[in-house]
N, C-alpha and C. Protein backbone atom coordinates (compact mmCIF):
# COMPACT_ATOMS: atom_id res chain seq x y z
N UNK A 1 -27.04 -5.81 -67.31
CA UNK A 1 -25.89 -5.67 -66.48
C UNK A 1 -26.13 -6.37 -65.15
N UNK A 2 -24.86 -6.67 -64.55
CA UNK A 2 -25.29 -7.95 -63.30
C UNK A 2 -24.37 -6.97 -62.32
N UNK A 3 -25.21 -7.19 -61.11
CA UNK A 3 -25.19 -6.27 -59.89
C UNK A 3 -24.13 -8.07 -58.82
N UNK A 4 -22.95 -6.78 -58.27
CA UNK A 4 -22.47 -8.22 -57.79
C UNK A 4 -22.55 -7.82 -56.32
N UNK A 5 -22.93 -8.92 -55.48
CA UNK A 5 -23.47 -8.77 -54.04
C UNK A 5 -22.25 -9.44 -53.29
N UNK A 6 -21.86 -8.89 -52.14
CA UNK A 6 -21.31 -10.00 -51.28
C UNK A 6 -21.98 -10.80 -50.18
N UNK A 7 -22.05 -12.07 -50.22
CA UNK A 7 -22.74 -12.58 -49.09
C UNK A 7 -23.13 -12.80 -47.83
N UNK A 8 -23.39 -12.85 -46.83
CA UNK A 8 -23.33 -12.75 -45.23
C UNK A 8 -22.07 -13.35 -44.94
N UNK A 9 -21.61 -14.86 -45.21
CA UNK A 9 -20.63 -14.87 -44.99
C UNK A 9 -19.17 -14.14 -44.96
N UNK A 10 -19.13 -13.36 -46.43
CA UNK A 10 -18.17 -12.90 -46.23
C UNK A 10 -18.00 -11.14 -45.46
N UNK A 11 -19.45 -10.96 -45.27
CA UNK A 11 -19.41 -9.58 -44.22
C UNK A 11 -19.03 -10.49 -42.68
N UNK A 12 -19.54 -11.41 -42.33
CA UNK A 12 -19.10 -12.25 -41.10
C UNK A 12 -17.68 -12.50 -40.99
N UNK A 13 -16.59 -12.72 -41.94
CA UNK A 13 -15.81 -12.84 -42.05
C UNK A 13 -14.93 -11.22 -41.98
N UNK A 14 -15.29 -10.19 -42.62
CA UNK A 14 -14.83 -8.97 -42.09
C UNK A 14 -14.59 -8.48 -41.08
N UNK A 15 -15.77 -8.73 -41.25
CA UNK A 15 -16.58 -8.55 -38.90
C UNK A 15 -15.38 -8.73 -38.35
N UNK A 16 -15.47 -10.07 -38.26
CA UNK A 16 -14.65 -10.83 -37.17
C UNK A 16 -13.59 -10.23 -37.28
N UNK A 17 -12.71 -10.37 -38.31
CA UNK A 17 -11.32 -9.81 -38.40
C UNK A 17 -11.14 -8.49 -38.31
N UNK A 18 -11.76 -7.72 -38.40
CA UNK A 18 -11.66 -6.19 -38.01
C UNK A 18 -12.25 -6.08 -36.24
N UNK A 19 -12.78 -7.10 -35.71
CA UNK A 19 -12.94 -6.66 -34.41
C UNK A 19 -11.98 -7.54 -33.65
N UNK A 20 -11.40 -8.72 -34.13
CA UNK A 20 -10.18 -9.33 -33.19
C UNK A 20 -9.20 -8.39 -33.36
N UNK A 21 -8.75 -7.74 -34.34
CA UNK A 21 -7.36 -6.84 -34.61
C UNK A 21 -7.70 -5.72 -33.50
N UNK A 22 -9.33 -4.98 -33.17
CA UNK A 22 -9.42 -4.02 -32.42
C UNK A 22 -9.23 -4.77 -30.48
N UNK A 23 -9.56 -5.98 -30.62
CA UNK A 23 -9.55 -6.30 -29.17
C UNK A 23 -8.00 -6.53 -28.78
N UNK A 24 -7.38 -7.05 -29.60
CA UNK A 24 -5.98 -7.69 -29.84
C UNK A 24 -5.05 -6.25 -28.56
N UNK A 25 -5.17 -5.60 -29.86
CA UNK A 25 -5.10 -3.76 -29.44
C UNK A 25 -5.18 -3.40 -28.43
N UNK A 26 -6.20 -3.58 -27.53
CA UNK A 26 -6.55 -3.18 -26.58
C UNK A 26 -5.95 -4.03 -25.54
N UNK A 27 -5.96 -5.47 -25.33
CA UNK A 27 -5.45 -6.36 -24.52
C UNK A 27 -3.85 -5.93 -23.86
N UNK A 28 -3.17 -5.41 -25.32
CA UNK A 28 -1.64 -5.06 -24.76
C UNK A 28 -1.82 -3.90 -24.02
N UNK A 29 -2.56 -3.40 -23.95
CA UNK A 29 -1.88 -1.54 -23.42
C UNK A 29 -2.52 -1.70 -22.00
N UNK A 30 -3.63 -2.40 -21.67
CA UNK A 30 -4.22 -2.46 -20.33
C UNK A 30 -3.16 -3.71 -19.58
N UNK A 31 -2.90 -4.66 -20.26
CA UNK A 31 -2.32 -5.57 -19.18
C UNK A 31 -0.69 -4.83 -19.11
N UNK A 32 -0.14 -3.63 -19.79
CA UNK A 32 1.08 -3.05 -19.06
C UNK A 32 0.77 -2.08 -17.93
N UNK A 33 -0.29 -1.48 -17.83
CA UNK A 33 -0.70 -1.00 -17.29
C UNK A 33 -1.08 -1.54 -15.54
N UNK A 34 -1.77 -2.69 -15.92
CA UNK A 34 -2.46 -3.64 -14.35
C UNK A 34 -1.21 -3.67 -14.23
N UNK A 35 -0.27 -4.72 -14.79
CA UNK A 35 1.23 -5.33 -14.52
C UNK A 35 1.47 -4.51 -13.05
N UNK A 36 2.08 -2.90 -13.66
CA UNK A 36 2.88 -2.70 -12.58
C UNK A 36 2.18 -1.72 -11.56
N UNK A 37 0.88 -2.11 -11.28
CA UNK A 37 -0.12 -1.80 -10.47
C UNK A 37 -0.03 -2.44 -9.75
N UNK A 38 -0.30 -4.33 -10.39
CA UNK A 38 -0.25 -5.52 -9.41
C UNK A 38 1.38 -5.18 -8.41
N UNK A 39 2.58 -4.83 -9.13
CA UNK A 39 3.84 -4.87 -8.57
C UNK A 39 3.47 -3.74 -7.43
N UNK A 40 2.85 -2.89 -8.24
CA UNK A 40 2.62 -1.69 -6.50
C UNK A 40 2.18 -2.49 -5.59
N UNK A 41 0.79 -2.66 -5.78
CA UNK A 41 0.11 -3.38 -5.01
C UNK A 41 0.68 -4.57 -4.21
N UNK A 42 1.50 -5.20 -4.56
CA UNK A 42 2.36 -6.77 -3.92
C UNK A 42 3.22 -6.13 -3.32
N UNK A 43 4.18 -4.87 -3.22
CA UNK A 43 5.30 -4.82 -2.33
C UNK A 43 4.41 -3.62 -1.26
N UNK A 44 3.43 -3.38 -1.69
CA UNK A 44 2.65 -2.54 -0.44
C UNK A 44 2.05 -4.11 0.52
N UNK A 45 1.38 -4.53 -0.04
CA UNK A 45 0.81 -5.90 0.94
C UNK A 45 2.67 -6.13 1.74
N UNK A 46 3.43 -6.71 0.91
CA UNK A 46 4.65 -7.27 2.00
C UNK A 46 5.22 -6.60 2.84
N UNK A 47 5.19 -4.85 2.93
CA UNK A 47 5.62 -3.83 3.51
C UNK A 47 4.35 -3.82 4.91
N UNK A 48 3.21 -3.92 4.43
CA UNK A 48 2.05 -4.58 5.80
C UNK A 48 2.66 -5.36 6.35
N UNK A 49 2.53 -6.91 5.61
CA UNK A 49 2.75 -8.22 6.14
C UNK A 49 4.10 -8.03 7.00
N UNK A 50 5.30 -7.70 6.94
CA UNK A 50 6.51 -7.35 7.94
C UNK A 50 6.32 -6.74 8.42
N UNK A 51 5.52 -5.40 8.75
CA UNK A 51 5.53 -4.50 9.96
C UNK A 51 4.13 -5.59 10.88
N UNK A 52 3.25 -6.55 10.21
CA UNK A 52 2.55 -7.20 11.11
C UNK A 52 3.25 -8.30 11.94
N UNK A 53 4.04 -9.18 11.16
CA UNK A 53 4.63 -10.37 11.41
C UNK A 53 5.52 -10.04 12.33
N UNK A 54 6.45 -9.13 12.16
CA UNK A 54 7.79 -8.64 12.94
C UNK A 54 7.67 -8.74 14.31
N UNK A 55 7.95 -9.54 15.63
CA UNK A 55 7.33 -9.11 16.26
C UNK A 55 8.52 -9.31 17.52
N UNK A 56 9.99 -9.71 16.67
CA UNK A 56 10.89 -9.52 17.61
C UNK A 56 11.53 -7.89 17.58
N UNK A 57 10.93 -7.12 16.94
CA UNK A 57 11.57 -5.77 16.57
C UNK A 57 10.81 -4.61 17.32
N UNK A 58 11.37 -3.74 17.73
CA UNK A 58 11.17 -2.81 18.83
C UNK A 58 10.33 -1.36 17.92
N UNK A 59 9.02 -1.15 18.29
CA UNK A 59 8.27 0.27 17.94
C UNK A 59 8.11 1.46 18.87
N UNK A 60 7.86 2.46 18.44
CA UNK A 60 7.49 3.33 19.16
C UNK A 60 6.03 3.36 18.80
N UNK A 61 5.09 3.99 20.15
CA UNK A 61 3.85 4.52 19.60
C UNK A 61 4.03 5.96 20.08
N UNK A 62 3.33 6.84 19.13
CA UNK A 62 3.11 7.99 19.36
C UNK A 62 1.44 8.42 19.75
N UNK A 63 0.98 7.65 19.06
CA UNK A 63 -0.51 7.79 19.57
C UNK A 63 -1.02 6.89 19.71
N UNK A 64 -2.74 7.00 20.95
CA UNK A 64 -3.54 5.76 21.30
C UNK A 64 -4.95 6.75 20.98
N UNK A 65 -6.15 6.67 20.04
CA UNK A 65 -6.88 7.19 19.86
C UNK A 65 -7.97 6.66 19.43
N UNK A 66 -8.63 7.54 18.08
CA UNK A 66 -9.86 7.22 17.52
C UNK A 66 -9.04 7.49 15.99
N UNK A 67 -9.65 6.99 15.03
CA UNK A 67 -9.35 6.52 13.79
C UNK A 67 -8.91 7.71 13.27
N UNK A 68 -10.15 8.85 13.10
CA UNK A 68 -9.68 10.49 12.74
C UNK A 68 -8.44 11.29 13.29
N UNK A 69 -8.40 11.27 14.49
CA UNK A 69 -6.79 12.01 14.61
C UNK A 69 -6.03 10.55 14.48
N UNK A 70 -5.99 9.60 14.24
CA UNK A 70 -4.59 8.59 14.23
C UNK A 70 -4.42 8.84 12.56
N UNK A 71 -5.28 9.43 11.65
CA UNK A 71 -4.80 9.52 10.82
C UNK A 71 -4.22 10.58 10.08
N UNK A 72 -4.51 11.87 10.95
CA UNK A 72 -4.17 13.21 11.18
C UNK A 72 -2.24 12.40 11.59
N UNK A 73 -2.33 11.82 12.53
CA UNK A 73 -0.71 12.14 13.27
C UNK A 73 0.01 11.61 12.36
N UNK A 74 -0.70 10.30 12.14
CA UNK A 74 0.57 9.96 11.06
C UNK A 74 0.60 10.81 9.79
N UNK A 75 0.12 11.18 9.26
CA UNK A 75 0.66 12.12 8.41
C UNK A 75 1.24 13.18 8.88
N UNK A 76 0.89 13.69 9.75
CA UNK A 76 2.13 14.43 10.56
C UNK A 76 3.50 14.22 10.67
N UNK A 77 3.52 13.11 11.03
CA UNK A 77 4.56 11.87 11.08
C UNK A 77 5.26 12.07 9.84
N UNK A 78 4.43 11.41 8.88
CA UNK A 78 5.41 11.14 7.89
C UNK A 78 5.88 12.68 7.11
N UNK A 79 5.51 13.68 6.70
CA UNK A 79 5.75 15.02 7.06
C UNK A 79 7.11 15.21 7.36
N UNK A 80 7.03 14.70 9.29
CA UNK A 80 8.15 15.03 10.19
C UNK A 80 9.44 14.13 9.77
N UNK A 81 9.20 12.84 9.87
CA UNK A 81 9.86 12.05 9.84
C UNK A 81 10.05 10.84 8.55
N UNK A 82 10.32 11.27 7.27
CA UNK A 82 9.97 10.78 6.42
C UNK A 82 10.80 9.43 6.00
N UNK A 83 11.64 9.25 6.40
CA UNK A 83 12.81 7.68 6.22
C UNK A 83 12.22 6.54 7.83
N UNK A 84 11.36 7.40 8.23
CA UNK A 84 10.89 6.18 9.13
C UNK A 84 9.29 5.83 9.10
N UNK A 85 9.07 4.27 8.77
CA UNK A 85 7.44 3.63 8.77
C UNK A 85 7.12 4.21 10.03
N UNK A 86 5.86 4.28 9.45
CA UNK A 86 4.20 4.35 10.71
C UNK A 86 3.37 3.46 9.72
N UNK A 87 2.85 2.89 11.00
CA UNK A 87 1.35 1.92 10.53
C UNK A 87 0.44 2.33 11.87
N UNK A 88 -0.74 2.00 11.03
CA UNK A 88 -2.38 2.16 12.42
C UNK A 88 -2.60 1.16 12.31
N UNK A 89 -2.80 0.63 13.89
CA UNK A 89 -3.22 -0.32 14.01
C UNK A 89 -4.12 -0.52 15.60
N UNK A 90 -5.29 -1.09 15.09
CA UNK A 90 -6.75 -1.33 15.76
C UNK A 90 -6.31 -2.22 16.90
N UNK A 91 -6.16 -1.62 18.56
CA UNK A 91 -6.39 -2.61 19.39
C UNK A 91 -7.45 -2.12 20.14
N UNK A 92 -8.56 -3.02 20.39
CA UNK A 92 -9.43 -2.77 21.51
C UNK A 92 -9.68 -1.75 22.25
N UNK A 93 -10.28 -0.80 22.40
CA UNK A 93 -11.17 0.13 21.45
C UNK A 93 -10.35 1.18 20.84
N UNK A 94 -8.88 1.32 20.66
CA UNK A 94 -8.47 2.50 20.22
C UNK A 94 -7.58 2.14 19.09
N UNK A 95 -6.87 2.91 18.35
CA UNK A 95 -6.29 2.74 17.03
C UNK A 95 -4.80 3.49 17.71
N UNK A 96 -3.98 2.69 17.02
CA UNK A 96 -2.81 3.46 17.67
C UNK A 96 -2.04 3.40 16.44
N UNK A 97 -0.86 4.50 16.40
CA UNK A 97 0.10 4.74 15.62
C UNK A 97 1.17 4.12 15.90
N UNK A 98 2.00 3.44 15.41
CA UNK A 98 3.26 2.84 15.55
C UNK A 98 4.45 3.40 14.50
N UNK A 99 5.43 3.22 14.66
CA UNK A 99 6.41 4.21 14.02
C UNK A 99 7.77 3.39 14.18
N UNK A 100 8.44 2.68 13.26
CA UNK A 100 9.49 2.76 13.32
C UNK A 100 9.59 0.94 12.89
N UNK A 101 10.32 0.25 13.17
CA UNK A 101 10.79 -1.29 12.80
C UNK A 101 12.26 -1.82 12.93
N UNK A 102 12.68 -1.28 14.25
CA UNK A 102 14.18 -1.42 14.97
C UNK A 102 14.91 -2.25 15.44
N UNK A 103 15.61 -3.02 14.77
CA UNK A 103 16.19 -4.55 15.20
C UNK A 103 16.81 -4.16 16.53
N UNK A 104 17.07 -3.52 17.32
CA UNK A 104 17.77 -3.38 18.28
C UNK A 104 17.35 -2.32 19.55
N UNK A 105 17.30 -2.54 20.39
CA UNK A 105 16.25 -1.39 21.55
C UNK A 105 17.33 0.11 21.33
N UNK A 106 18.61 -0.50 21.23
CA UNK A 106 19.72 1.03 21.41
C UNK A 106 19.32 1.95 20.17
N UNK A 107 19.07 1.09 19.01
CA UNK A 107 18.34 2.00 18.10
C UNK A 107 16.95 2.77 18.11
N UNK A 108 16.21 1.68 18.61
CA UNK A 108 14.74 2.28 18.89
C UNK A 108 15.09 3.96 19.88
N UNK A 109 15.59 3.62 21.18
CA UNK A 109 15.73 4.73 22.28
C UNK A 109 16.38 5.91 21.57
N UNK A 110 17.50 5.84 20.67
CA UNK A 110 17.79 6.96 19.71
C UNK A 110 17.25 7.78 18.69
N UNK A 111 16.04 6.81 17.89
CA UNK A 111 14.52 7.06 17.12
C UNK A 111 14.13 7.72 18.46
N UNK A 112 13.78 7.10 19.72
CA UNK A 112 12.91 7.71 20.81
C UNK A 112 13.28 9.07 20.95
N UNK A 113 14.72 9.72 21.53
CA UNK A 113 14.47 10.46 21.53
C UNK A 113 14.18 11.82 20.71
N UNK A 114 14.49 11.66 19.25
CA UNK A 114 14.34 12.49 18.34
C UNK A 114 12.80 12.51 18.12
N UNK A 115 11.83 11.77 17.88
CA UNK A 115 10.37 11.60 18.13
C UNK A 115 10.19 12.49 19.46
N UNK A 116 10.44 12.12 20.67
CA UNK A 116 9.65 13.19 21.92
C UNK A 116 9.97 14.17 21.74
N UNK A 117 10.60 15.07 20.98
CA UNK A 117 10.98 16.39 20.61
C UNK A 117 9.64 16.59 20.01
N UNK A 118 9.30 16.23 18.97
CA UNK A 118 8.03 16.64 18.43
C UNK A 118 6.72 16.05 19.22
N UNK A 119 6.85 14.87 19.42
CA UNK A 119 5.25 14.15 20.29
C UNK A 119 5.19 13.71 21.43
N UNK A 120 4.66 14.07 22.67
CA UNK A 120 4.81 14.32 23.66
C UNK A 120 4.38 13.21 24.39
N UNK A 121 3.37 12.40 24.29
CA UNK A 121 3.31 10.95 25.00
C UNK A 121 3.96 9.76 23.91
N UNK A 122 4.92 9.24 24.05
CA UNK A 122 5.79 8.38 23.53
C UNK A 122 5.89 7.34 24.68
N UNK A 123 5.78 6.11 23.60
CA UNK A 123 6.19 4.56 24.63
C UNK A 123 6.96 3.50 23.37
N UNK A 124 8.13 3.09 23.94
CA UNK A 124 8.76 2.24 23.51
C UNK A 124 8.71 1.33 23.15
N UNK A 125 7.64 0.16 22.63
CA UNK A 125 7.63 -1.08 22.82
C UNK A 125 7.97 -1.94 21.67
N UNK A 126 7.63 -3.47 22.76
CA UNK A 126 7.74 -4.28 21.93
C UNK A 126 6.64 -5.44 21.20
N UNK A 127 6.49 -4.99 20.09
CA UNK A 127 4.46 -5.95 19.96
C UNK A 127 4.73 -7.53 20.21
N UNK A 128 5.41 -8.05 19.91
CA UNK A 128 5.35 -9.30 20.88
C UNK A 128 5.30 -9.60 22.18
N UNK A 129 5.45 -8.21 23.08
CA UNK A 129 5.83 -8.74 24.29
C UNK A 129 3.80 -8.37 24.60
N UNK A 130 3.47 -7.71 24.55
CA UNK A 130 2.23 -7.00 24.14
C UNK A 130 0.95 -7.78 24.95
């Protein structure tokens, strides 16, 4: 009686095709996944990039500090005031909170005064003029 063998080749040939079908597999479910990570990730960078660039538009700061409470307030902030941006941002030696992105000063001063109700050193400005 004859014993029938299969050869290396054709276990090489299994191989392969049972592990491209498993990578294949895997390729779709992670790149839907990154996809709309990358999309988080890209409209968070442009939501930076315009509150950096902006610099004909009028802010409030609520705080001038150290890194630990600027990140205490703004969450306070956003808490308090949740339909209006805050960003931290590092000037020489202190970190300050900024709040708001107001095409117009009559708007900013109306943000202003609803903010000094809750935070008590408030300044108006403008980061271009800066």
């Amino acid at each position: 009686m004859r014993i029938l063998r299969i050869s290396k080749p054709v276990y090489a040939l299994l191989f392969s095709i049972f592990y491209s079908i498993n990578s294949n597999a895997q390729t779709q479910k992670n790149s839907l996944i990154t996809e709309s990570k990358i999309k988080n990730i890209l409209l968070e960078k442009q939501k930076i990039n315009t509150a950096l660039i902006s610099k004909e538009k009028y802010k409030i700061q609520i705080f001038n500090g150290d890194f630990e409470k600027s990140k205490k307030v703004i969450y306070q902030f956003k808490e308090d005031f949740n339909d209006i941006d805050a960003t931290i941002v590092f000037k020489t030696p202190n970190y300050k909170v900024y709040v708001g992105n107001f095409k117009t000063r009559m708007e900013a001063e109306r943000n202003l005064i609803a903010i000094k109700k809750k935070y008590k050193n408030v300044l108006l400005i403008k980061p271009g003029k800066q």
